[in-house]
N, C-alpha and C. Protein backbone atom coordinates (compact mmCIF):
# COMPACT_ATOMS: atom_id res chain seq x y z
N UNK A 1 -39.18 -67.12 -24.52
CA UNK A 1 -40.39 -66.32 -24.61
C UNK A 1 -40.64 -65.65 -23.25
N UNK A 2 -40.55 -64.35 -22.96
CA UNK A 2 -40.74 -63.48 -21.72
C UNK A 2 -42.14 -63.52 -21.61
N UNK A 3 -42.71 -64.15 -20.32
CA UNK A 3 -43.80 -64.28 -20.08
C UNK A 3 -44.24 -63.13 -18.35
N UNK A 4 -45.03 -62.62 -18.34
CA UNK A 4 -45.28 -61.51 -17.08
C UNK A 4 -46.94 -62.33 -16.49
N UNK A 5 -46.57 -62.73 -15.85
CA UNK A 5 -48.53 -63.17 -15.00
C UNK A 5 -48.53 -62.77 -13.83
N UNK A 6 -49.64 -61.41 -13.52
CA UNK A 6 -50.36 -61.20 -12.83
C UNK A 6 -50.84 -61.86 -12.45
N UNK A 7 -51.06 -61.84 -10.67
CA UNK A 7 -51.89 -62.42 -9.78
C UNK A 7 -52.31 -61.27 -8.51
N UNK A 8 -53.38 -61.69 -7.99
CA UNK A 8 -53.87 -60.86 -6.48
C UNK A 8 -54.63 -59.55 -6.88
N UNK A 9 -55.02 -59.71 -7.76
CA UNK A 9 -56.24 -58.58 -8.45
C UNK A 9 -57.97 -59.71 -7.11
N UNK A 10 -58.64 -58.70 -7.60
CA UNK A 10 -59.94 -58.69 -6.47
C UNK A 10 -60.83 -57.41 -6.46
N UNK A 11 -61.75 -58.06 -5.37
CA UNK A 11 -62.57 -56.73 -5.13
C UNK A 11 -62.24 -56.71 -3.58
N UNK A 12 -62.77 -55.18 -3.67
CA UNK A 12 -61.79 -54.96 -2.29
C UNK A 12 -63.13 -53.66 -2.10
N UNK A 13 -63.50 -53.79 -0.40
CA UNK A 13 -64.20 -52.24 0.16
C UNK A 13 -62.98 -51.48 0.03
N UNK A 14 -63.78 -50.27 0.08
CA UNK A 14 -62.86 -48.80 0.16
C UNK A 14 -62.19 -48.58 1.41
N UNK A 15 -60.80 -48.39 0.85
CA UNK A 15 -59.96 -48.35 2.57
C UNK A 15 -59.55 -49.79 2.79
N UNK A 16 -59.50 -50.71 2.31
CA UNK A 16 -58.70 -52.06 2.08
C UNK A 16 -57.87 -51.76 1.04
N UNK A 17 -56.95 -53.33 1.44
CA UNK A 17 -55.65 -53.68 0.99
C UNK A 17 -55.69 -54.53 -0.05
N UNK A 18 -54.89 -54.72 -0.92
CA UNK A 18 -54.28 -55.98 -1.94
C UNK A 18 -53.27 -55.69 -2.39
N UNK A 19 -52.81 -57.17 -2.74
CA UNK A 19 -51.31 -57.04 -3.05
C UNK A 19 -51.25 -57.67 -4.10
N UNK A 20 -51.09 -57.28 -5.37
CA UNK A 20 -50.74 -57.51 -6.32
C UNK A 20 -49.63 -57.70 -6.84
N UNK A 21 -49.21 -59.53 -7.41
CA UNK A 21 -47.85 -60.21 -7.80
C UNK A 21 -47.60 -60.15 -9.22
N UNK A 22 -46.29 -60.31 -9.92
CA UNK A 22 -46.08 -60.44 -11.17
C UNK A 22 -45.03 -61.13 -11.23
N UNK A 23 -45.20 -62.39 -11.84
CA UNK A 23 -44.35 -63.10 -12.06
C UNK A 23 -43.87 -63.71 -13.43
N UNK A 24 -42.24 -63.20 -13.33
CA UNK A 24 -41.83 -62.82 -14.76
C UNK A 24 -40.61 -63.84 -14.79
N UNK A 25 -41.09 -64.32 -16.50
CA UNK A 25 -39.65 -65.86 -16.45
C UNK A 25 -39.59 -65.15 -18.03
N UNK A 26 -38.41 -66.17 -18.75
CA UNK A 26 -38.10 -65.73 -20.22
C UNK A 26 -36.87 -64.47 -20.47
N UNK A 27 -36.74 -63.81 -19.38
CA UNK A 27 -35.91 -62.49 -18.95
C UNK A 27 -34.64 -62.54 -17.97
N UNK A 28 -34.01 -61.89 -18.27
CA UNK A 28 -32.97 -61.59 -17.10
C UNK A 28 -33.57 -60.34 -16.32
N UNK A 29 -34.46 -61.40 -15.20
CA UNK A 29 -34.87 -60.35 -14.70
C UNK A 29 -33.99 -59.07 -13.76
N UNK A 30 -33.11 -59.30 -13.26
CA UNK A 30 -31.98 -58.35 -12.78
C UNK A 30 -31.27 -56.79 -13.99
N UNK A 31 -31.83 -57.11 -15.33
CA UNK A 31 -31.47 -56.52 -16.55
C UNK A 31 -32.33 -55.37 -16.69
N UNK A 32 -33.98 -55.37 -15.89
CA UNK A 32 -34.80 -54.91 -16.42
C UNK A 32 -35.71 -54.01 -15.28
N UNK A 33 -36.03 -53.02 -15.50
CA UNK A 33 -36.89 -52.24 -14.26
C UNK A 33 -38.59 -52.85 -14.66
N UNK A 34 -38.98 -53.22 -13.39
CA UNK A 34 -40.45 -53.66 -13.53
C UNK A 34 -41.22 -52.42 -12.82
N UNK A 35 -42.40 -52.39 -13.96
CA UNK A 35 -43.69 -51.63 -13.30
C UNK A 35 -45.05 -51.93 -13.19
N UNK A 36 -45.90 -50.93 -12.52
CA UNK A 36 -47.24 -51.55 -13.00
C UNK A 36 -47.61 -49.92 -13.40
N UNK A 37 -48.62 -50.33 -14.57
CA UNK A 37 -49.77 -49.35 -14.95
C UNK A 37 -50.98 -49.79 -14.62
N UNK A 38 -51.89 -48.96 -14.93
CA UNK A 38 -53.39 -49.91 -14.64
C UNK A 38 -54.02 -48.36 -15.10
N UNK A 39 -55.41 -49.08 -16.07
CA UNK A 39 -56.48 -48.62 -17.03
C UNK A 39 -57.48 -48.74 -16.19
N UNK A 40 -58.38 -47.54 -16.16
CA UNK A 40 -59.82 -47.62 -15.66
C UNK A 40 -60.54 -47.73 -16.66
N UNK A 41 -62.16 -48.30 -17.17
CA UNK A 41 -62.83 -48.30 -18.41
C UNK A 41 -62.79 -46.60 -18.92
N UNK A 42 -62.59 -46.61 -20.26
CA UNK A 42 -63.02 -45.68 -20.95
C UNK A 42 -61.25 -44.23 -20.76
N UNK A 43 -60.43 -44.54 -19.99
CA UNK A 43 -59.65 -43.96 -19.96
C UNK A 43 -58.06 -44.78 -20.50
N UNK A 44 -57.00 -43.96 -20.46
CA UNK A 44 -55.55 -44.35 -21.08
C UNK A 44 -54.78 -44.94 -19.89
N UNK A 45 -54.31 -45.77 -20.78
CA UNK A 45 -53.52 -46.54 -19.37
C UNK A 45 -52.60 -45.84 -18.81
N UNK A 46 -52.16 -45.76 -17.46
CA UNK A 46 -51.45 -44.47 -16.35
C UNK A 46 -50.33 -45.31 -16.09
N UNK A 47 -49.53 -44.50 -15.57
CA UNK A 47 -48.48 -45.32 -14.65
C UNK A 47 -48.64 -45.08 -13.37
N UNK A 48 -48.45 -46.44 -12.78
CA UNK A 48 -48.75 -46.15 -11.14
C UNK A 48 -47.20 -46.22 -10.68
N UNK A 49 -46.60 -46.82 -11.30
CA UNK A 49 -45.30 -47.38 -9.74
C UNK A 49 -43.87 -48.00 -10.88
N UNK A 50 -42.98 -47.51 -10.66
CA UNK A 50 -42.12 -48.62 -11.24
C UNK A 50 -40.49 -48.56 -10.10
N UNK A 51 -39.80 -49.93 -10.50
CA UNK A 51 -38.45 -50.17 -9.69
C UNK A 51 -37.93 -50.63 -10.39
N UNK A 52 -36.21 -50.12 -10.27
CA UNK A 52 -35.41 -50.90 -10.43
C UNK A 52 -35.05 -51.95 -10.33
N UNK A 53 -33.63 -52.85 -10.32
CA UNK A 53 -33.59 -53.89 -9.80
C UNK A 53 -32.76 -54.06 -8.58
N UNK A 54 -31.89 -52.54 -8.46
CA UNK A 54 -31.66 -52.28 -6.72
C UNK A 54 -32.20 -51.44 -6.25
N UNK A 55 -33.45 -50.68 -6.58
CA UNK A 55 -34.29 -49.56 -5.83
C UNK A 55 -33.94 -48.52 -5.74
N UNK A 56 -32.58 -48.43 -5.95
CA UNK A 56 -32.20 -46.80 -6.31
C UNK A 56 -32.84 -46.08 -6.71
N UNK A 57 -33.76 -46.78 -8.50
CA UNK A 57 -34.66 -45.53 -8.94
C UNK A 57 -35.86 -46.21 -8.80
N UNK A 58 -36.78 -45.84 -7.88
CA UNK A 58 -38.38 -46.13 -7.73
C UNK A 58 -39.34 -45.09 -7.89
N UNK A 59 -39.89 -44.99 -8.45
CA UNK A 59 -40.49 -44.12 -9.22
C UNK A 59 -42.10 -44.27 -8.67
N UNK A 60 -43.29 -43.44 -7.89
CA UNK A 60 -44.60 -43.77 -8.06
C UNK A 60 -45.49 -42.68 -8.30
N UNK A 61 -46.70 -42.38 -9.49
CA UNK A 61 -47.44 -41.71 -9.41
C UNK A 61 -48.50 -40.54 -8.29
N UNK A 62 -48.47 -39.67 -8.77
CA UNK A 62 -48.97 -38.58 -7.48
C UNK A 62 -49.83 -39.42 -7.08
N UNK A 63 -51.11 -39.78 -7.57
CA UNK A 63 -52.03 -40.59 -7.13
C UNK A 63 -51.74 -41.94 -6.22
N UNK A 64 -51.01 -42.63 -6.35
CA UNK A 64 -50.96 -43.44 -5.37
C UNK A 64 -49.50 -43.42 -4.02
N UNK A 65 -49.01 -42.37 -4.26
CA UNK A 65 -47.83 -42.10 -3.42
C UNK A 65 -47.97 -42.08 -2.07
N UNK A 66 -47.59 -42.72 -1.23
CA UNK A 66 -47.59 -42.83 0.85
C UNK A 66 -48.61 -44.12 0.53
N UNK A 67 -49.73 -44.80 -0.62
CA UNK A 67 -50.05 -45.78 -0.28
C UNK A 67 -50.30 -47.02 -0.63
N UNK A 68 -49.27 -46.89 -2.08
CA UNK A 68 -49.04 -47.88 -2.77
C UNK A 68 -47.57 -48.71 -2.24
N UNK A 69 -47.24 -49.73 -2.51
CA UNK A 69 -45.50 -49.74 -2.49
C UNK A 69 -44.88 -50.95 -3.18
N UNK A 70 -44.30 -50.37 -3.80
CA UNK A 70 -43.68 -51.40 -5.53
C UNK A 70 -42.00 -52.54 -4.44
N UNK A 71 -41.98 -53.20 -4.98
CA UNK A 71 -41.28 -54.14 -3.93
C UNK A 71 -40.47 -55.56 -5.23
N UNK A 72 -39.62 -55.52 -5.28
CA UNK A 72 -39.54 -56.80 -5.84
C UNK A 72 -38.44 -58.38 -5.11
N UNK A 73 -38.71 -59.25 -5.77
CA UNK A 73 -37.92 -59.91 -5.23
C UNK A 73 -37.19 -61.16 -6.32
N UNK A 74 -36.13 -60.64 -6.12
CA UNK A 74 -34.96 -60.35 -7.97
C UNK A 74 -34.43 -62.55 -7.26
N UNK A 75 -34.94 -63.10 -6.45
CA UNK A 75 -34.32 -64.41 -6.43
C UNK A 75 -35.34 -64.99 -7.18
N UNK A 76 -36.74 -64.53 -6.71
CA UNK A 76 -37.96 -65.04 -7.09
C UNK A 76 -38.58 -65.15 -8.53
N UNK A 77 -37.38 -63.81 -9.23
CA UNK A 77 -38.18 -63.11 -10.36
C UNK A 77 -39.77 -62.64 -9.81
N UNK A 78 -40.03 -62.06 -9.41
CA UNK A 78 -41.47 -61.60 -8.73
C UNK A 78 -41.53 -60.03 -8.52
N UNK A 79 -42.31 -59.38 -9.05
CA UNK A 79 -42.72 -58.27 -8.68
C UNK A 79 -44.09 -58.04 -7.90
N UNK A 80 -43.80 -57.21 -6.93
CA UNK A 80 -45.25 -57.02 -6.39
C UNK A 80 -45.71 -55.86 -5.85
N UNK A 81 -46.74 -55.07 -5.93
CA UNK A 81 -47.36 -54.02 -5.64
C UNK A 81 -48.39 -54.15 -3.98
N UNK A 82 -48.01 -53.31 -3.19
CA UNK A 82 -48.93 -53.26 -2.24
C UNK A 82 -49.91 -52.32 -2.01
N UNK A 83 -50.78 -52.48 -2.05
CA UNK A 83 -51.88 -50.98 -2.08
C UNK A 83 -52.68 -51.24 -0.76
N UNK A 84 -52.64 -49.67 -0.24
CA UNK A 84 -53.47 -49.66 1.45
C UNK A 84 -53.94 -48.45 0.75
N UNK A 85 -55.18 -47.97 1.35
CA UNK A 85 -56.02 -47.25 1.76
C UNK A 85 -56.86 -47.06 0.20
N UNK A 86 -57.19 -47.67 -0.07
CA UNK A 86 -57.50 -48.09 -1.75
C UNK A 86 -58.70 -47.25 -1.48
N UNK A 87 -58.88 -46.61 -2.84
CA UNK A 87 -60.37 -45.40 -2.96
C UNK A 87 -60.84 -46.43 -4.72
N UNK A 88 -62.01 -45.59 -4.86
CA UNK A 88 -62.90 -46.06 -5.51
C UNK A 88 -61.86 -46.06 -6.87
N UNK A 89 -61.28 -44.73 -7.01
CA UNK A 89 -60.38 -44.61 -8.35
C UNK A 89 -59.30 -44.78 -8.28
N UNK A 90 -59.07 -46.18 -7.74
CA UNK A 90 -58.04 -47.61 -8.14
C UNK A 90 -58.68 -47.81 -8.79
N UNK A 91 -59.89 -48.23 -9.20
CA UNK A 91 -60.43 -49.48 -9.85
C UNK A 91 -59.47 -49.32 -10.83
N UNK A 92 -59.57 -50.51 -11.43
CA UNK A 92 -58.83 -50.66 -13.28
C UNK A 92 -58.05 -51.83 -13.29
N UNK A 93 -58.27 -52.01 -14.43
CA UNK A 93 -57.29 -53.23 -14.49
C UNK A 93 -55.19 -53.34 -14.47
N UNK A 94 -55.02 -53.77 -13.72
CA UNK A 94 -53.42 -53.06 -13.14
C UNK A 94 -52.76 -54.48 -14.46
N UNK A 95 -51.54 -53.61 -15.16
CA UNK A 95 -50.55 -54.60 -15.88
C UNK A 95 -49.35 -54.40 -14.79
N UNK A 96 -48.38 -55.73 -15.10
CA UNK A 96 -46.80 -55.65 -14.99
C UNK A 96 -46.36 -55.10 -15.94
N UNK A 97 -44.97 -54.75 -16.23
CA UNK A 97 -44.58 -54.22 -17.57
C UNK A 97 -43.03 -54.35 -17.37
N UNK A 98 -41.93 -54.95 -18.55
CA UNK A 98 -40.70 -54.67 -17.86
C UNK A 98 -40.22 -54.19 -19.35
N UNK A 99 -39.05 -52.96 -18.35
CA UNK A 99 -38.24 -52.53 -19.57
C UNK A 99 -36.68 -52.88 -19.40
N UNK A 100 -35.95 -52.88 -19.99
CA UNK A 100 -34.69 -52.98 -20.40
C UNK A 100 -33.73 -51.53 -19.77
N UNK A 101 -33.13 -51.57 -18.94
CA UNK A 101 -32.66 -50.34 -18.32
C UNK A 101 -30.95 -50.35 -18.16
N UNK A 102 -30.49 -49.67 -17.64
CA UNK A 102 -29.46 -49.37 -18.17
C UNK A 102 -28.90 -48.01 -18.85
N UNK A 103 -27.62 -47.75 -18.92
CA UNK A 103 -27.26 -45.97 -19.49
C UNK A 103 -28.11 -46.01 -21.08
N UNK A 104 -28.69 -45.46 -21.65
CA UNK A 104 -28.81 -45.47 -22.62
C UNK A 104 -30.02 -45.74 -22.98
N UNK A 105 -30.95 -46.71 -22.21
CA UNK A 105 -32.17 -47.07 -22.19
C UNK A 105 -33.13 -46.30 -22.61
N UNK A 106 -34.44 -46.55 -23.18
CA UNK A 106 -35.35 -45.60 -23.33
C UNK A 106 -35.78 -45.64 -21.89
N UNK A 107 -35.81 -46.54 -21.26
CA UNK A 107 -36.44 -46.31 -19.95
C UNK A 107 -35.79 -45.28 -18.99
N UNK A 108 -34.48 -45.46 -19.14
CA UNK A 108 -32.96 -44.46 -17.91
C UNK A 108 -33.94 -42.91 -18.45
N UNK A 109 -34.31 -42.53 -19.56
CA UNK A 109 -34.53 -41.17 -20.09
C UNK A 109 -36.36 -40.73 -19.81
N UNK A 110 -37.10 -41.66 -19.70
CA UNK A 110 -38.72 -41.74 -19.51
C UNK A 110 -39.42 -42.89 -18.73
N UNK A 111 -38.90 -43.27 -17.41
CA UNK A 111 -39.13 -44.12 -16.45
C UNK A 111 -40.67 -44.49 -16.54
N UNK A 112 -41.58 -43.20 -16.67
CA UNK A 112 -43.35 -43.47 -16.56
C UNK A 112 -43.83 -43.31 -17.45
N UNK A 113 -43.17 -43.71 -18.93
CA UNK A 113 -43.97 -43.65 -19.87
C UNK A 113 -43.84 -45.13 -20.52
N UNK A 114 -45.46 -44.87 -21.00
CA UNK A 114 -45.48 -47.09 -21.18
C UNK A 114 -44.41 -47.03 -22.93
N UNK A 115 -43.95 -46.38 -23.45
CA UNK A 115 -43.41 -46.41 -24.69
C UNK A 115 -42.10 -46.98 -23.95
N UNK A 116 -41.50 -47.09 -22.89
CA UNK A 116 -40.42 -47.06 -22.10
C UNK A 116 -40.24 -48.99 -22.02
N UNK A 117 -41.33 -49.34 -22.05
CA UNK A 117 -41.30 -50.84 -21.24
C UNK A 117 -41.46 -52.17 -23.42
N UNK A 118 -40.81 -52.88 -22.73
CA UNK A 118 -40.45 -53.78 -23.86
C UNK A 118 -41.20 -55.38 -23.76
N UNK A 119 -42.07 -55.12 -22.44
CA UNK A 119 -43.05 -56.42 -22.01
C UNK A 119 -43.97 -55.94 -21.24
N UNK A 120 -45.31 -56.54 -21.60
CA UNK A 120 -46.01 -56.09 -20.60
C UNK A 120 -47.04 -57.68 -20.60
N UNK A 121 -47.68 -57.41 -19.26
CA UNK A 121 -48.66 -59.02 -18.76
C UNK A 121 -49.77 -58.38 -19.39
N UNK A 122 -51.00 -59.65 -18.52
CA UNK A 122 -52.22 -59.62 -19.73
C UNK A 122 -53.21 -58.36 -18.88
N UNK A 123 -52.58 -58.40 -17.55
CA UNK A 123 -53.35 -57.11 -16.68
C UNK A 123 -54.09 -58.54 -15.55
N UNK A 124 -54.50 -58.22 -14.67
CA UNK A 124 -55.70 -58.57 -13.30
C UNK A 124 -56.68 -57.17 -12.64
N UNK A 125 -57.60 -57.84 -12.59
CA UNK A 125 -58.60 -56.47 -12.25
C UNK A 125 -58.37 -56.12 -10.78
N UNK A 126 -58.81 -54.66 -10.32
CA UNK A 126 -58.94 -54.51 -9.20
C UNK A 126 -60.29 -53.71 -9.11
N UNK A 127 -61.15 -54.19 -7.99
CA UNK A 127 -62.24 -53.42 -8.28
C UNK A 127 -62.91 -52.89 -6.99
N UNK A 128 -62.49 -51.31 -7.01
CA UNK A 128 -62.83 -51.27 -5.57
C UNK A 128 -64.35 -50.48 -5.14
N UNK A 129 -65.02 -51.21 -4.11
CA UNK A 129 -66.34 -50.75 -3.35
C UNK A 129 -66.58 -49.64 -2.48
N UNK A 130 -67.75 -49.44 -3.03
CA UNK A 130 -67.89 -48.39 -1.78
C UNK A 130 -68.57 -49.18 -0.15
């Protein structure tokens, strides 16, 4: 059973940091590119960030690009997101998500689209202050 748990969600002032973990068992995790999306209330869930499992293809949304940074660590099975200079519209609740990658993949052809990913966690909030 592929299980994804989020951790390091919080509230955070504006212009602070968090680092948000995902830790994924049930998988070969080396098989699979991990990402995160994250939903603000009342809107569709986005893609913020996704990686491979050698970084070749890392992929991050205009919105959080120079200050997010997607990172994993393939001994640990662990994915983790770093976010600096956090503005009000982070808030949302951030998922892990992993897809199955490889030539042929739906993911190799649509990296930032959540139709792409074959697991996703239950989400952790981030909620940022003014």
């Amino acid at each position: 059973q592929v299980q994804l748990v989020e951790s390091g969600g919080g509230l955070v002032q504006a212009g602070g940091s968090l680092r948000l973990s995902c830790a994924a068992s049930g998988l070969t995790f080396g098989s699979y590119a991990m990402g995160w999306f994250r939903q603000a209330p009342g809107k569709e869930r986005e893609f913020v960030s996704v990686r491979d499992w050698s970084g070749y293809s890392t992929y991050y949304a205009g919105s959080v690009k120079g200050r997010f940074t997607i990172s994993r660590d393939n001994a640990k099975n662990t994915l983790y997101l770093q976010m600096n200079s956090l503005k009000l519209e982070d808030t949302a609740v951030y998922y892990c998500a992993a897809a199955r990658a490889g030539s042929g993949s739906r993911w190799s052809t649509a990296p930032t689209s959540s139709t792409a990913y074959d697991y996703w966690g239950q989400g952790t909030q981030v909620t940022v202050s003014s």
